[in-house]
Protein backbone atom coordinates (compact mmCIF):
# COMPACT_ATOMS: atom_id res chain seq x y z
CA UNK A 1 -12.06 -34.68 -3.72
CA UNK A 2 -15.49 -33.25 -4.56
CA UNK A 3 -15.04 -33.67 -8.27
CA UNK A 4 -13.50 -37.15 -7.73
CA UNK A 5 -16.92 -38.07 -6.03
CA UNK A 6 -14.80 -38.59 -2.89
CA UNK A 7 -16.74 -37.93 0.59
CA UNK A 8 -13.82 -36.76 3.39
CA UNK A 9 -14.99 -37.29 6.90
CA UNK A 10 -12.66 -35.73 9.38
CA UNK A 11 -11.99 -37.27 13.16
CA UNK A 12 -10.68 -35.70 15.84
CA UNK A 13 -8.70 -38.52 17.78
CA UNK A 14 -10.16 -37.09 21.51
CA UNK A 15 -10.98 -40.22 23.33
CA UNK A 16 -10.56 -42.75 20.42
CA UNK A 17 -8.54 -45.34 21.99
CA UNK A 18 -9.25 -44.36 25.66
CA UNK A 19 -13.43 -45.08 25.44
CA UNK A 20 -14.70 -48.92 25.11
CA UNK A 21 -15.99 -49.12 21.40
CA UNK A 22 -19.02 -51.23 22.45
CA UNK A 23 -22.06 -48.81 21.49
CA UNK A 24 -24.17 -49.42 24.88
CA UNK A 25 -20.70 -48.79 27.03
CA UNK A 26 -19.33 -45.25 27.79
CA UNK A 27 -16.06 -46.46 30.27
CA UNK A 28 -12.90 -45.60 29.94
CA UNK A 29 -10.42 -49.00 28.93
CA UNK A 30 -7.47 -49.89 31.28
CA UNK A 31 -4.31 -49.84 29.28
CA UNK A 32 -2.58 -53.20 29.56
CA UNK A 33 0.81 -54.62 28.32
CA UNK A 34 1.24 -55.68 24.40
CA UNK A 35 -1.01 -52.87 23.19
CA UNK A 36 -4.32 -54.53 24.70
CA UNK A 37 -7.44 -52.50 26.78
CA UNK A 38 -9.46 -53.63 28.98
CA UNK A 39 -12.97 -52.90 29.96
CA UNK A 40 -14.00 -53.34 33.48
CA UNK A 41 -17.89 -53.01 32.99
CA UNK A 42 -17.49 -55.50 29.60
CA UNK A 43 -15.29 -57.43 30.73
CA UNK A 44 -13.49 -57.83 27.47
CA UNK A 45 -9.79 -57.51 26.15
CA UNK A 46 -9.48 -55.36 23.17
CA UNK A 47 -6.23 -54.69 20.55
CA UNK A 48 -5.44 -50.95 21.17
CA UNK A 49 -5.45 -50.07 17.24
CA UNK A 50 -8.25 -52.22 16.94
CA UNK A 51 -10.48 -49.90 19.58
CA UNK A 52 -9.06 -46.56 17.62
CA UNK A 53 -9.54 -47.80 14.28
CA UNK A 54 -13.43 -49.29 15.25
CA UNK A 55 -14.61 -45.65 17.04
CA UNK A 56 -12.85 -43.27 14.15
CA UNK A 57 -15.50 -45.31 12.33
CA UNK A 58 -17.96 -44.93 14.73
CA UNK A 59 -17.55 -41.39 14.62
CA UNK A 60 -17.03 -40.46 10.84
CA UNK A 61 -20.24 -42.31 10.25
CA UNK A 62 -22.31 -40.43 13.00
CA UNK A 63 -20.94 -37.39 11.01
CA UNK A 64 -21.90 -38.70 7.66
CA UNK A 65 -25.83 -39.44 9.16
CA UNK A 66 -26.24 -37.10 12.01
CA UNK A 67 -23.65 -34.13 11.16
CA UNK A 68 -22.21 -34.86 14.76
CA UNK A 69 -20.44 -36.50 16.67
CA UNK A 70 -21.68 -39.08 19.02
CA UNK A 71 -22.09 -37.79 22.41
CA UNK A 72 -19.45 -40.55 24.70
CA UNK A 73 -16.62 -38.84 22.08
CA UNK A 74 -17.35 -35.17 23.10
CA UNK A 75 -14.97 -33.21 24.60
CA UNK A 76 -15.90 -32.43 28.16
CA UNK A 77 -16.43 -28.13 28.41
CA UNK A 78 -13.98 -26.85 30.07
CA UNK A 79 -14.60 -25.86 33.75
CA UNK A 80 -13.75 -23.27 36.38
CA UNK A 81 -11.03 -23.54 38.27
CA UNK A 82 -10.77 -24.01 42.37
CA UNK A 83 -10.83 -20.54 42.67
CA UNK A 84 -14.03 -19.86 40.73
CA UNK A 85 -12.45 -18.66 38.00
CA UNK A 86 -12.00 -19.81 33.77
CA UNK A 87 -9.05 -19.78 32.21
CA UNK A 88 -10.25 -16.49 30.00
CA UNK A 89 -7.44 -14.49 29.32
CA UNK A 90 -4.41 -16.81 29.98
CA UNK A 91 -2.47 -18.70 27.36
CA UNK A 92 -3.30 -22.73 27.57
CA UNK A 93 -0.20 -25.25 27.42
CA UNK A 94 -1.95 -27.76 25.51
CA UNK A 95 -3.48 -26.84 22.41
CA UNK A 96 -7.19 -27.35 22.49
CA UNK A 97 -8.43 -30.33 19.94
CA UNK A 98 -10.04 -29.58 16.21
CA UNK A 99 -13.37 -30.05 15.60
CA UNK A 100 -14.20 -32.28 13.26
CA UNK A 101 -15.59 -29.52 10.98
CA UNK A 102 -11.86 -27.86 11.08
CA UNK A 103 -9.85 -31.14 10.28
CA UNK A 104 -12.26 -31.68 7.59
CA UNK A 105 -11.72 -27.87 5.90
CA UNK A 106 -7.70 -29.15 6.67
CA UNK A 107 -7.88 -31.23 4.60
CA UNK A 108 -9.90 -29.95 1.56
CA UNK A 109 -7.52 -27.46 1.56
CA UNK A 110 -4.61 -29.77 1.36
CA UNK A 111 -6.27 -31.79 -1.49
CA UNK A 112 -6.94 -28.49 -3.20
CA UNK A 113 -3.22 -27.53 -2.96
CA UNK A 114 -1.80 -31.00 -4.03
CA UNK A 115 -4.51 -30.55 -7.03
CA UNK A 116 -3.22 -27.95 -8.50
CA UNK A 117 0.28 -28.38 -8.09
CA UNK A 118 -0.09 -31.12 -10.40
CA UNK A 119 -1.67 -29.21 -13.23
């Protein structure tokens, strides 16, 4: 992509659709019926793939200006359990999320790959 003067920005999807898009807002949006949100503290009705679509951008262009990623889209670190205790040492379910750093090197490495398979 490099040579192709092509910038790649990768996005984790944590929190994407779930936080309200408006920049001075930080809540979490009520899932309604027909794909819609809903922000308490706004008070506004949003399209689903509208709120997704409008934070990736949000975050790809904090990455492009401030090589992070803005701080309402960070994944919380993880804590203790009740008994005082991390989870050190035992195997999670759920896999934790990429970075954006990682899904960017993803995919530079899949554009390399599909770049020389063609020559």
């Amino acid at each position: 992509a490099r040579p192709l003067g092509v910038i790649i920005v990768g996005c984790n999807e944590y929190f994407t659709s779930a936080k309200c898009p408006r920049e001075d807002c930080d809540e979490f949006l009520l899932s309604l019926p027909n794909r819609s949100k809903y922000c308490g503290r706004c008070r506004m009705h949003f399209d689903r793939d509208a709120v997704g679509s409008e934070n990736i951008a949000t975050i790809c262009q904090s990455q492009l200006q401030h090589q992070c990623r803005p701080a309402k889209f960070m994944p919380k670190p993880q804590e203790p359990d009740a008994s005082g205790s991390s989870d050190k040492g035992r195997r999670s379910r759920t896999k934790a999320p990429l970075t954006d750093n990682a899904l960017i090197l993803r995919a530079q490495k899949r554009l390399c790959k599909s770049s020389t398979n063609k020559h």
